[in-house]
C-alpha atoms as a PDB file:
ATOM      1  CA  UNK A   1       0.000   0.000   0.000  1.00  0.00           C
ATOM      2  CA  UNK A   2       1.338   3.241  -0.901  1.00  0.00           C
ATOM      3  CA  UNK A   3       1.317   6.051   1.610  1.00  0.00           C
ATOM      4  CA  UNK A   4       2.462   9.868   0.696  1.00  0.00           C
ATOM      5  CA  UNK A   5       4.814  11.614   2.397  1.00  0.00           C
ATOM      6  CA  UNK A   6       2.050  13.388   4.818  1.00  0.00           C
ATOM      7  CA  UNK A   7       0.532   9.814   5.678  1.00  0.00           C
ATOM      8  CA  UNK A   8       3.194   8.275   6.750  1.00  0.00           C
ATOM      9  CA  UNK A   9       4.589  11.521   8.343  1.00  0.00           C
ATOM     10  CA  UNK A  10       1.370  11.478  10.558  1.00  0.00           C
ATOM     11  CA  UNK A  11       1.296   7.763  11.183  1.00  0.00           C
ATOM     12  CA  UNK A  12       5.209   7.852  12.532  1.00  0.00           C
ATOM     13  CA  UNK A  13       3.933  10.546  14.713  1.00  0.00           C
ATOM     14  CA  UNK A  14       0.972   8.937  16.163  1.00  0.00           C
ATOM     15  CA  UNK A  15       2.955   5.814  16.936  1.00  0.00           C
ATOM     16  CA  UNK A  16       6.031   7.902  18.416  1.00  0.00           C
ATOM     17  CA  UNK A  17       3.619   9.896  20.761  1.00  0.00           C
ATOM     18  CA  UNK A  18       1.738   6.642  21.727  1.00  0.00           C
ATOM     19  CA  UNK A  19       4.994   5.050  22.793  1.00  0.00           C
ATOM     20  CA  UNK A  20       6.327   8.340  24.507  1.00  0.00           C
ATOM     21  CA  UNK A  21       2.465   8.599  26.356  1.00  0.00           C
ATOM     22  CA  UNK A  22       2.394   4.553  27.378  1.00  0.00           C
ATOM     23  CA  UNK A  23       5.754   4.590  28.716  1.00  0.00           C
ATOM     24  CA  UNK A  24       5.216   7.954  30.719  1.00  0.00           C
ATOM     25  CA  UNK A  25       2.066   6.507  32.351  1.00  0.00           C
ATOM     26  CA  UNK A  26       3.638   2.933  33.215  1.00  0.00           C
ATOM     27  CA  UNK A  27       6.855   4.917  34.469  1.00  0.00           C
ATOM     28  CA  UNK A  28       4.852   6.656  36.908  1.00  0.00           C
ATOM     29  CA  UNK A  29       2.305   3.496  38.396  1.00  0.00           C
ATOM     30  CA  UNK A  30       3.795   0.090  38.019  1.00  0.00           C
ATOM     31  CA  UNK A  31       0.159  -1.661  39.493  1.00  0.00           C
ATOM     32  CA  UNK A  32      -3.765  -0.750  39.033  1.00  0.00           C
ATOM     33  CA  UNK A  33      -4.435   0.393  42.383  1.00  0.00           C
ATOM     34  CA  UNK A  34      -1.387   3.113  42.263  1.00  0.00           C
ATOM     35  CA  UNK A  35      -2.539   4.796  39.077  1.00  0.00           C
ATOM     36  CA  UNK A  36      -6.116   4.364  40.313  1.00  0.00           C
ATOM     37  CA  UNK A  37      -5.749   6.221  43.660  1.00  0.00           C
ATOM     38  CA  UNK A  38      -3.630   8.664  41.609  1.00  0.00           C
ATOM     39  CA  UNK A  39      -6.461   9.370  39.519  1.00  0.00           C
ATOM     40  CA  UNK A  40      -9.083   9.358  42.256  1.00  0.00           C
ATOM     41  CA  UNK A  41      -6.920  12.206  43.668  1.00  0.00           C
ATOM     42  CA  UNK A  42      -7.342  13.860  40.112  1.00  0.00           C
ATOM     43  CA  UNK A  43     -10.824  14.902  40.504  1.00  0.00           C
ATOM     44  CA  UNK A  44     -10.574  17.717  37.693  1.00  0.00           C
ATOM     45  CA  UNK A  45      -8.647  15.676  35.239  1.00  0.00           C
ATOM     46  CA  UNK A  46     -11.745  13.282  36.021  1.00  0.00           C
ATOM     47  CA  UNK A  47     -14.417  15.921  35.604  1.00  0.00           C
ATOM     48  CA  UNK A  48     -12.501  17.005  32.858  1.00  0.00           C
ATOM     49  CA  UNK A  49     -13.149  13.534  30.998  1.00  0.00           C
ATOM     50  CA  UNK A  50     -16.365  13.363  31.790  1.00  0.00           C
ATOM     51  CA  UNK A  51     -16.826  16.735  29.845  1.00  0.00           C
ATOM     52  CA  UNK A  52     -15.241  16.386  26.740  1.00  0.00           C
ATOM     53  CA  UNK A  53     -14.224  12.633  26.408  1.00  0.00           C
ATOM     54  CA  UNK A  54     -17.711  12.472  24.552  1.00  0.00           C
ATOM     55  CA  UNK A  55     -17.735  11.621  20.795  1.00  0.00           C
ATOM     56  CA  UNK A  56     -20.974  11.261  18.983  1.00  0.00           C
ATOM     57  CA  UNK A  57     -20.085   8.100  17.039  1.00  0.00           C
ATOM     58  CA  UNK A  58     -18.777   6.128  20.651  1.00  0.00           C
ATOM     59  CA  UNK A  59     -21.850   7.455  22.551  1.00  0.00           C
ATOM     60  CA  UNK A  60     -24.254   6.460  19.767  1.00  0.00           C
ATOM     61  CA  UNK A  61     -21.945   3.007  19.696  1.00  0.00           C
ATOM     62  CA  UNK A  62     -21.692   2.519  23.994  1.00  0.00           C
ATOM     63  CA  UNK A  63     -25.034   3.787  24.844  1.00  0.00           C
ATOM     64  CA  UNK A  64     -27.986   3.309  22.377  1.00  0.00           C
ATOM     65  CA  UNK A  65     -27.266   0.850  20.148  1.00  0.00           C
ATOM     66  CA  UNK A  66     -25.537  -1.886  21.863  1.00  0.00           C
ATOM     67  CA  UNK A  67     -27.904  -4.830  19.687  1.00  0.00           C
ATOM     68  CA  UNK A  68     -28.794  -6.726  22.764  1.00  0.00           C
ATOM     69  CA  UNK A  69     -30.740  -5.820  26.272  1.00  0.00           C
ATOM     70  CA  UNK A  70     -29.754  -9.146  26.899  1.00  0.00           C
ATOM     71  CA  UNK A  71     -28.333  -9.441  30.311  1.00  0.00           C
ATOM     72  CA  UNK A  72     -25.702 -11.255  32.077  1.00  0.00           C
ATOM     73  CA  UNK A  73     -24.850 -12.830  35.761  1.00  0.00           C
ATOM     74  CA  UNK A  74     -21.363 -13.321  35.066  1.00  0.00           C
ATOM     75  CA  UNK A  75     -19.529 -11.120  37.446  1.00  0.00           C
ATOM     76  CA  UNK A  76     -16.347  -8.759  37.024  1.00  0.00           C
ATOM     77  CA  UNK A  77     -14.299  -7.120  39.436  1.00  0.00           C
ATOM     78  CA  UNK A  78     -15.111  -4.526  41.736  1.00  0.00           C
ATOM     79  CA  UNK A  79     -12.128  -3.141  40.907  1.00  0.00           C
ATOM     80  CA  UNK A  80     -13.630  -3.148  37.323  1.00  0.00           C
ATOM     81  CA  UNK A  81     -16.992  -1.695  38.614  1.00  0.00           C
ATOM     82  CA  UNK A  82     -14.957   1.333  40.275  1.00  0.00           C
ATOM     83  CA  UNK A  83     -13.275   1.981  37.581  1.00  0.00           C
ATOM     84  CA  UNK A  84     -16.407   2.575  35.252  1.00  0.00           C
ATOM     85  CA  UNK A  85     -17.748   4.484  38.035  1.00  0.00           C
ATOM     86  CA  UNK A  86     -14.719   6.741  38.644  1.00  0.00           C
ATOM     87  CA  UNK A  87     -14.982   7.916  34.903  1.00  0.00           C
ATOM     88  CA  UNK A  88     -18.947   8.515  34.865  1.00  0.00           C
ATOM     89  CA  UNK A  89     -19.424  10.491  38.447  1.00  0.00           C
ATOM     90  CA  UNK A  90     -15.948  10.492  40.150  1.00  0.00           C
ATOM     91  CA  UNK A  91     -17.420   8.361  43.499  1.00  0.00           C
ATOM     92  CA  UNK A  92     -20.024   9.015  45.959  1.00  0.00           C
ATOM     93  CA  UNK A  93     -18.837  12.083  47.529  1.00  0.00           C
ATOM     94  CA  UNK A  94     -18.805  14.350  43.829  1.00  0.00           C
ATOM     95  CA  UNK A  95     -21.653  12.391  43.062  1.00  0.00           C
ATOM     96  CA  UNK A  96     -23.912  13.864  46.222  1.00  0.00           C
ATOM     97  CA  UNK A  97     -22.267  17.436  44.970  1.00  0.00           C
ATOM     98  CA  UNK A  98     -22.608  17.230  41.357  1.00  0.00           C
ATOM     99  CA  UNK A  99     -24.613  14.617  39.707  1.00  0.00           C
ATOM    100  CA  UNK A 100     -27.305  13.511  41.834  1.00  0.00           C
ATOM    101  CA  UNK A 101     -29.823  15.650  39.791  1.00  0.00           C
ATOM    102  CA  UNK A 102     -29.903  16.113  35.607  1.00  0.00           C
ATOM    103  CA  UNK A 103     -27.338  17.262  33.984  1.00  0.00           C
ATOM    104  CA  UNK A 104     -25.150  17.750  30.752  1.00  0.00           C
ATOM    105  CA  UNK A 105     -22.104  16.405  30.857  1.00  0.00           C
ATOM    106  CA  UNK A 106     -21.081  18.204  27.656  1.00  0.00           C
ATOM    107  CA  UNK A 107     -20.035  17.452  24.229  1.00  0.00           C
ATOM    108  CA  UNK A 108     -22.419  15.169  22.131  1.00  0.00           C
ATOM    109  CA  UNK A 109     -24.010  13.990  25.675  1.00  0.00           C
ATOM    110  CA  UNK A 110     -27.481  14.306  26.232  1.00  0.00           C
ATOM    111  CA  UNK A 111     -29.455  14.952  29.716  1.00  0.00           C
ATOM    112  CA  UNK A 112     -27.684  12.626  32.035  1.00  0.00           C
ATOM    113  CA  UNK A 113     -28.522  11.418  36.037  1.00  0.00           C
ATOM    114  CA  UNK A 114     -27.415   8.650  37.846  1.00  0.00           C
ATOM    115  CA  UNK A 115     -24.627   6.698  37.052  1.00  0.00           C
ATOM    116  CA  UNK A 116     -23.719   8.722  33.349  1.00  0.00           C
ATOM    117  CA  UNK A 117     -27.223   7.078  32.278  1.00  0.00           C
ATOM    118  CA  UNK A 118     -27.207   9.280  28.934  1.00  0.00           C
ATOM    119  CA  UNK A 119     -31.189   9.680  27.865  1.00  0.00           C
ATOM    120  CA  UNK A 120     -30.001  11.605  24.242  1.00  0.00           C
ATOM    121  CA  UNK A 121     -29.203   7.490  23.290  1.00  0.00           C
ATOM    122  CA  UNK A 122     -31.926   6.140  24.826  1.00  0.00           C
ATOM    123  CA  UNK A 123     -35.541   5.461  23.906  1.00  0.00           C
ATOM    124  CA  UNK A 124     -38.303   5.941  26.270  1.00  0.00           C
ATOM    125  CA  UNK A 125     -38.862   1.769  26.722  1.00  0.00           C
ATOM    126  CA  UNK A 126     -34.956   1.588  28.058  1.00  0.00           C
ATOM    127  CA  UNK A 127     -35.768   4.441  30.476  1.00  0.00           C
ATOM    128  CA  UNK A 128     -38.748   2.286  31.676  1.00  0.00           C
ATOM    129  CA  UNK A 129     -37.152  -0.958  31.877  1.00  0.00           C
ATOM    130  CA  UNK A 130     -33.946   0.679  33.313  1.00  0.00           C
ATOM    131  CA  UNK A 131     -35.574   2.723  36.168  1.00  0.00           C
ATOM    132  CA  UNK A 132     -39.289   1.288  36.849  1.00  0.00           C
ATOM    133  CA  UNK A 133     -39.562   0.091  40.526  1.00  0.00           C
ATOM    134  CA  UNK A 134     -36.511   2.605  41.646  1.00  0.00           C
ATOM    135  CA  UNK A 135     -38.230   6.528  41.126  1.00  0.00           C
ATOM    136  CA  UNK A 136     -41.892   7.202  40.694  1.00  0.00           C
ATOM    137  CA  UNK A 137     -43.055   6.895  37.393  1.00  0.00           C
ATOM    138  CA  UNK A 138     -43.712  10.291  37.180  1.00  0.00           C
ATOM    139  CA  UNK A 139     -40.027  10.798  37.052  1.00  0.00           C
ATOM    140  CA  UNK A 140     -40.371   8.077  34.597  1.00  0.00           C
ATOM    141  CA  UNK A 141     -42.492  10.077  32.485  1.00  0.00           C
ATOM    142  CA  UNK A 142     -40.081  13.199  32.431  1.00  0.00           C
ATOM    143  CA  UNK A 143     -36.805  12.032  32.197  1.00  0.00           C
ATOM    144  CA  UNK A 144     -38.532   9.987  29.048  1.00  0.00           C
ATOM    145  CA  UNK A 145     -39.082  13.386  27.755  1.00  0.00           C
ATOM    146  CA  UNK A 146     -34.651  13.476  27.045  1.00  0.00           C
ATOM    147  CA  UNK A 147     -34.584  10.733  25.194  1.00  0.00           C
ATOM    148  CA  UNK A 148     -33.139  11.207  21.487  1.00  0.00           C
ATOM    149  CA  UNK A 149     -32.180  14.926  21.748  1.00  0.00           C
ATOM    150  CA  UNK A 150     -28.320  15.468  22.075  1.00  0.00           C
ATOM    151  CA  UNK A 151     -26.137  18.324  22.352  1.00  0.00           C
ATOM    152  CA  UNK A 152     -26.988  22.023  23.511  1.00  0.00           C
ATOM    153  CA  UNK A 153     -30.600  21.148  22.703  1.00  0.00           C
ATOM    154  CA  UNK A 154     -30.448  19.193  25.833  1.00  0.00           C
ATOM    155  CA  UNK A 155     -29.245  22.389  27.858  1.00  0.00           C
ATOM    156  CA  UNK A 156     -33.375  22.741  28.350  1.00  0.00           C
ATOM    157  CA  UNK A 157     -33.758  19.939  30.520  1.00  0.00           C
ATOM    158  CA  UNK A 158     -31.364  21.164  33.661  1.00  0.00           C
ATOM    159  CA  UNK A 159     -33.790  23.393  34.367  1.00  0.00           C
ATOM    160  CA  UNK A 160     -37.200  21.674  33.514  1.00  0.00           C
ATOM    161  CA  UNK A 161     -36.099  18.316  35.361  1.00  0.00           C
ATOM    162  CA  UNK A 162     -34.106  20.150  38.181  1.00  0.00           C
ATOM    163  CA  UNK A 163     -36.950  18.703  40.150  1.00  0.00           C
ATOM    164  CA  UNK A 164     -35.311  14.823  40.055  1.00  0.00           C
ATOM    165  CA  UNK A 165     -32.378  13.873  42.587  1.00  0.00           C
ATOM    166  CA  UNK A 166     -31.365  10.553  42.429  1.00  0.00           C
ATOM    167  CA  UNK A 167     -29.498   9.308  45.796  1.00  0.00           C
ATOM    168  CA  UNK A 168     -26.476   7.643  45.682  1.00  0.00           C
ATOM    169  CA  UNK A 169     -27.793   4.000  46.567  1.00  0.00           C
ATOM    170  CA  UNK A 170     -30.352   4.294  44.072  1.00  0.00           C
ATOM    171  CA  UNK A 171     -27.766   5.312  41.037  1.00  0.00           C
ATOM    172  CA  UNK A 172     -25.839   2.524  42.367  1.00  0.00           C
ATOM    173  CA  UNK A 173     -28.072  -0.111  42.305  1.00  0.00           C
ATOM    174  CA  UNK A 174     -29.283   0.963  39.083  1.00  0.00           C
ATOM    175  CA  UNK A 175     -26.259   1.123  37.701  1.00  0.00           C
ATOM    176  CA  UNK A 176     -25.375  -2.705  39.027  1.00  0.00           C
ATOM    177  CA  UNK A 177     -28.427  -4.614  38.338  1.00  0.00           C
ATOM    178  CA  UNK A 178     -29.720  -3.036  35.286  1.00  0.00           C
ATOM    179  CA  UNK A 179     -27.229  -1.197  33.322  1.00  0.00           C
ATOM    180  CA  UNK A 180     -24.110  -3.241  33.789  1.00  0.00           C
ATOM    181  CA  UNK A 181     -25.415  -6.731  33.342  1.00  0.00           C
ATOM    182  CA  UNK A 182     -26.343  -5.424  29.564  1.00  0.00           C
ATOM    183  CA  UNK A 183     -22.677  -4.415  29.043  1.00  0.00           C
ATOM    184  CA  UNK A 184     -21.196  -7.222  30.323  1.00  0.00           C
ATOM    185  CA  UNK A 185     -23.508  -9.917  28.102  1.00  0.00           C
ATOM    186  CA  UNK A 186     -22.513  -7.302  25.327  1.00  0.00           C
ATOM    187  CA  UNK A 187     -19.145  -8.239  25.762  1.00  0.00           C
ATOM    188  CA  UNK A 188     -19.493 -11.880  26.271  1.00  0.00           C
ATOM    189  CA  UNK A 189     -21.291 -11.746  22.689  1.00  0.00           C
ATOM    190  CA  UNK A 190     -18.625  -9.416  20.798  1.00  0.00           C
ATOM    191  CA  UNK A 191     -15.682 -11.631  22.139  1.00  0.00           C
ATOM    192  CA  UNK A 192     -14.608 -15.051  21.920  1.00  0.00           C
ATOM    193  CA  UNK A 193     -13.450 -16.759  24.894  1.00  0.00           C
ATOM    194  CA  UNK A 194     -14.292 -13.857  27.156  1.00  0.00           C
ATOM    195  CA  UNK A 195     -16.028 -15.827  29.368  1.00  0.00           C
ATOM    196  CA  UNK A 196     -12.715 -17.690  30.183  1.00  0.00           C
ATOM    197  CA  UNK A 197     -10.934 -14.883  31.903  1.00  0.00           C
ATOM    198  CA  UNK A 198     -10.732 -13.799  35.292  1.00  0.00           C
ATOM    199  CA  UNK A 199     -13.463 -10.995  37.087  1.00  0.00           C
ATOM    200  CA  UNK A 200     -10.309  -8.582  36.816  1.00  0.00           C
ATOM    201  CA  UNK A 201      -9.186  -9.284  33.084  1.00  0.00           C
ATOM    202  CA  UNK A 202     -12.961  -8.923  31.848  1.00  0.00           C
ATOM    203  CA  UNK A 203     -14.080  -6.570  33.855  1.00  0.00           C
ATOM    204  CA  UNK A 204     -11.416  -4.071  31.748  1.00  0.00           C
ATOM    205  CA  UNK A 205     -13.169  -5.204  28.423  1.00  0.00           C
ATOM    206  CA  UNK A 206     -16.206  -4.370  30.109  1.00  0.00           C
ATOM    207  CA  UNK A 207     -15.237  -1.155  30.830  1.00  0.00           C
ATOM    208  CA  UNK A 208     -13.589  -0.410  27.285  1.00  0.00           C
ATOM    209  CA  UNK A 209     -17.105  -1.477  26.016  1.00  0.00           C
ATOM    210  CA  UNK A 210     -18.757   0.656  28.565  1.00  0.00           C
ATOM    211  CA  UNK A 211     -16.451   3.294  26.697  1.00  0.00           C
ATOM    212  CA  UNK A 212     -16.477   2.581  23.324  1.00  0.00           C
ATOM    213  CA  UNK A 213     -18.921  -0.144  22.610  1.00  0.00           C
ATOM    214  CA  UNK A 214     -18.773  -3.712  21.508  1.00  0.00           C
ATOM    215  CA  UNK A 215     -17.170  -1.839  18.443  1.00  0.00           C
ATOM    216  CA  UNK A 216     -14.510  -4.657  17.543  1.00  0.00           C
ATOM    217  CA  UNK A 217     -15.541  -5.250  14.131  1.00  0.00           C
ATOM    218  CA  UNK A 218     -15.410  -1.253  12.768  1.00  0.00           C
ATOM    219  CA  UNK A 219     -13.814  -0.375   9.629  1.00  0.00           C
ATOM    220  CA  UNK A 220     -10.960   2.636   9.886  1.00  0.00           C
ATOM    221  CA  UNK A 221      -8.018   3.417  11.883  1.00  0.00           C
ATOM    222  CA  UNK A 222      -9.703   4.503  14.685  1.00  0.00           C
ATOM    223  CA  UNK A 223     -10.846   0.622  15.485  1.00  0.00           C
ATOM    224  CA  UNK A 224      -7.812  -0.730  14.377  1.00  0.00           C
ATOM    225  CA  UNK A 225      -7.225  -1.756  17.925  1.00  0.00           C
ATOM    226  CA  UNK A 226     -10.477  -2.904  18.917  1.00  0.00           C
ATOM    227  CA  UNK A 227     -10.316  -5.320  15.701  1.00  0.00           C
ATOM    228  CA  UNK A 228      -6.806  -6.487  16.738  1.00  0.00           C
ATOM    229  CA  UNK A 229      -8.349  -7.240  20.442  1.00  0.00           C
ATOM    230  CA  UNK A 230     -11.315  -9.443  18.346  1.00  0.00           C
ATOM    231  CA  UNK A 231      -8.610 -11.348  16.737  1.00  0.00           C
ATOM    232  CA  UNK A 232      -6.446 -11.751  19.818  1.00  0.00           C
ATOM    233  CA  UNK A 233      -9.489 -13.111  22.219  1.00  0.00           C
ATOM    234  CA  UNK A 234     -10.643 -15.644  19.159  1.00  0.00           C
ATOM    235  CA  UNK A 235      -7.077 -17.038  19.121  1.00  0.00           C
ATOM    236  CA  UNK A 236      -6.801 -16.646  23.129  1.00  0.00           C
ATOM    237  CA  UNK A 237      -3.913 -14.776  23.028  1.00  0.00           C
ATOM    238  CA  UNK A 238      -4.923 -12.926  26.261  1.00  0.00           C
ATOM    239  CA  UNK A 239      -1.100 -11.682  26.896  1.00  0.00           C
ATOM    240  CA  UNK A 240      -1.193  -9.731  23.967  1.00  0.00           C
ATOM    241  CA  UNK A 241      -4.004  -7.844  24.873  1.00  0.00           C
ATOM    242  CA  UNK A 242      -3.030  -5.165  27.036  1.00  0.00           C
ATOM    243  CA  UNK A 243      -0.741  -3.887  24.088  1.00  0.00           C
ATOM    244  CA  UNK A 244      -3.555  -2.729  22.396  1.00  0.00           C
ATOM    245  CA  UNK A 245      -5.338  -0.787  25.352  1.00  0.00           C
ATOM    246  CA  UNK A 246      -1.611   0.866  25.549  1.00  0.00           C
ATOM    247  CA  UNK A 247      -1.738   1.544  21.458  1.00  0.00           C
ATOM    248  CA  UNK A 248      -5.032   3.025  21.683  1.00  0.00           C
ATOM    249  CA  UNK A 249      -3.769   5.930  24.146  1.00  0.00           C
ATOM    250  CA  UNK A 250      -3.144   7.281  20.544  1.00  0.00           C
ATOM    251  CA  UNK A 251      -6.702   8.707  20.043  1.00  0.00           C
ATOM    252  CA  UNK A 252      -6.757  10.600  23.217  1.00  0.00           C
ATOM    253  CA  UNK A 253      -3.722  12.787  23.348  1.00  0.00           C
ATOM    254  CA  UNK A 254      -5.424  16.602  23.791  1.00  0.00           C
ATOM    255  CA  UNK A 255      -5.739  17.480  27.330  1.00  0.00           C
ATOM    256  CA  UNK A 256      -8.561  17.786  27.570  1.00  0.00           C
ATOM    257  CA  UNK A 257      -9.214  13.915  27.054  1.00  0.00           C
ATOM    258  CA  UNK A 258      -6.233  12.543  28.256  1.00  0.00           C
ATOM    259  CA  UNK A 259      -7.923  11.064  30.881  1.00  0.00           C
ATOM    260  CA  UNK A 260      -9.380   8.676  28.447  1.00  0.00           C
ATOM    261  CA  UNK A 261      -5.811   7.492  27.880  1.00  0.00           C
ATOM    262  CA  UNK A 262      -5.324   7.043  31.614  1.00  0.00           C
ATOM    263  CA  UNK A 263      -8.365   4.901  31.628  1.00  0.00           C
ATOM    264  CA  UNK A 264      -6.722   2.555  28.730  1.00  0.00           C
ATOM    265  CA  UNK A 265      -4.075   2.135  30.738  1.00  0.00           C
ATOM    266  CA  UNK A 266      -5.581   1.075  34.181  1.00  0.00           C
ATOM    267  CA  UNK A 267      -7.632  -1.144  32.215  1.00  0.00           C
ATOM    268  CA  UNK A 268      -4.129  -2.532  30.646  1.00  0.00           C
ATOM    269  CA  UNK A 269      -3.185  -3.148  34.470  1.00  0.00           C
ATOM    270  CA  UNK A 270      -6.222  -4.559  35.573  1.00  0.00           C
ATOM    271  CA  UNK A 271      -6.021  -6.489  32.542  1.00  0.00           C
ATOM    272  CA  UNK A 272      -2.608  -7.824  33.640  1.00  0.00           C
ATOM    273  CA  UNK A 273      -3.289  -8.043  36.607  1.00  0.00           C
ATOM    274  CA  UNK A 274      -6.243 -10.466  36.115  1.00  0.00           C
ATOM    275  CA  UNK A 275      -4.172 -12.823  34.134  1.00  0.00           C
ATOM    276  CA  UNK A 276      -1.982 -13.682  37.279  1.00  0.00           C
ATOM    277  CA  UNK A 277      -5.384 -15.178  38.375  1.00  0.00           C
END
């Protein structure tokens, strides 16, 4: 394949600052649970994530079209579970301060409450079979009124919903029984042989599907990692794996979303870690 001088000017420089990034981050946490206090302590590089580390197509991908509702029991780590939640709301204390009510996190996001439950890609049925039983159904009702509009339209509805505050154990359990069990089963589907790993080593596909969506099988250099993951699972190549976590840091180099390269790299650790198991 030929590649002009520009291409393969920009692809040397992607790969050199992806090197330069993974080894900076490894340098400074050799284990999960360094780098993930670290970033705990971080709570504007967090909030800062959570702002702008929103694309359209990912959103569209992670949160309204993942093809199944089907969920799973299989469990993943908690250390898995806290990392998804660190990225959405930060942990219970910013949560109580910032999020309990409906907000816009920014970006392509729509109105968002609980645990980053995004109604823009969302249709009124999820909200009812994701909610029913923990608010009143006239909460229901409103929040229902989000679903499908994205962007600054969605400004409208921190104002017209600033009525609904979810509590923390509510998001939580929410967030565990009926949101999570769809992304894990997601997961299990997109991958072969995922069910063989430990609660550590899937729970960090889980959360790069929580991310990014079951999006292993996209066309374009932007998936060229998730595709190489596909391939590595199918052939259970699980050591190889983390590689491509660390090669995806590539896509998130602006501060402003470098946080979404510190999450590929704790999930690279957890990864790791879970293979020991």
């Amino acid at each position: 394949m030929y590649l002009s001088r520009r291409s393969f000017t920009a692809l040397a420089i992607g790969a050199l600052t992806s090197t330069v990034l993974s080894r900076s981050l490894f340098a400074q946490a050799p284990n999960f649970d360094a780098l993930f206090n670290e970033l705990l302590a971080n709570e504007a590089l967090l909030e800062k994530t959570q702002t702008y580390g929103r694309e359209k197509e990912e959103l569209l991908i992670s949160r309204g079209t993942v093809s199944s509702r089907k969920k799973s029991t299989r469990a993943i780590s908690k250390r898995a579970i806290d990392l998804i939640i660190a990225f959405e709301v930060t942990g219970k204390t910013v949560y109580e301060k910032k999020y309990k009510g409906v907000i816009r996190p920014g970006g392509a996001s729509g109105a968002t409450w609980g645990i980053g439950y995004d109604g823009g890609y969302v249709s009124p049925q999820n909200v009812r079979e994701d909610w029913q039983g923990l608010i009143s159904d006239a909460d229901i009702k409103d929040l229902s009124k989000t679903c499908g509009v994205t962007g600054p339209a969605a400004n409208q509805f921190k104002s017209s919903l600033s009525h609904i505050q979810i509590g923390w154990d509510v998001a939580i359990e929410q967030f565990k029984t009926r949101v999570l069990p769809i992304y894990v089963a997601a997961t299990l589907d997109a991958l072969k042989n995922a069910d063989a790993l430990s609660d550590d080593s899937l729970g960090a596909l889980v959360s790069l599907v929580y991310n990014r969506g079951p999006s292993f099988r996209l066309v374009g250099p932007r998936y060229e990692e998730m595709r190489h993951i596909s391939k590595l699972m199918a052939g259970r190549k699980f050591s190889e794996v983390p590689s491509q976590f660390m090669s995806m840091q590539r896509l998130w180099t602006a501060p402003d979303v470098i946080g979404v390269a510190k999450r590929r790299q704790l999930e690279a650790l957890l990864f790791t870690e879970g293979l020991k198991t």
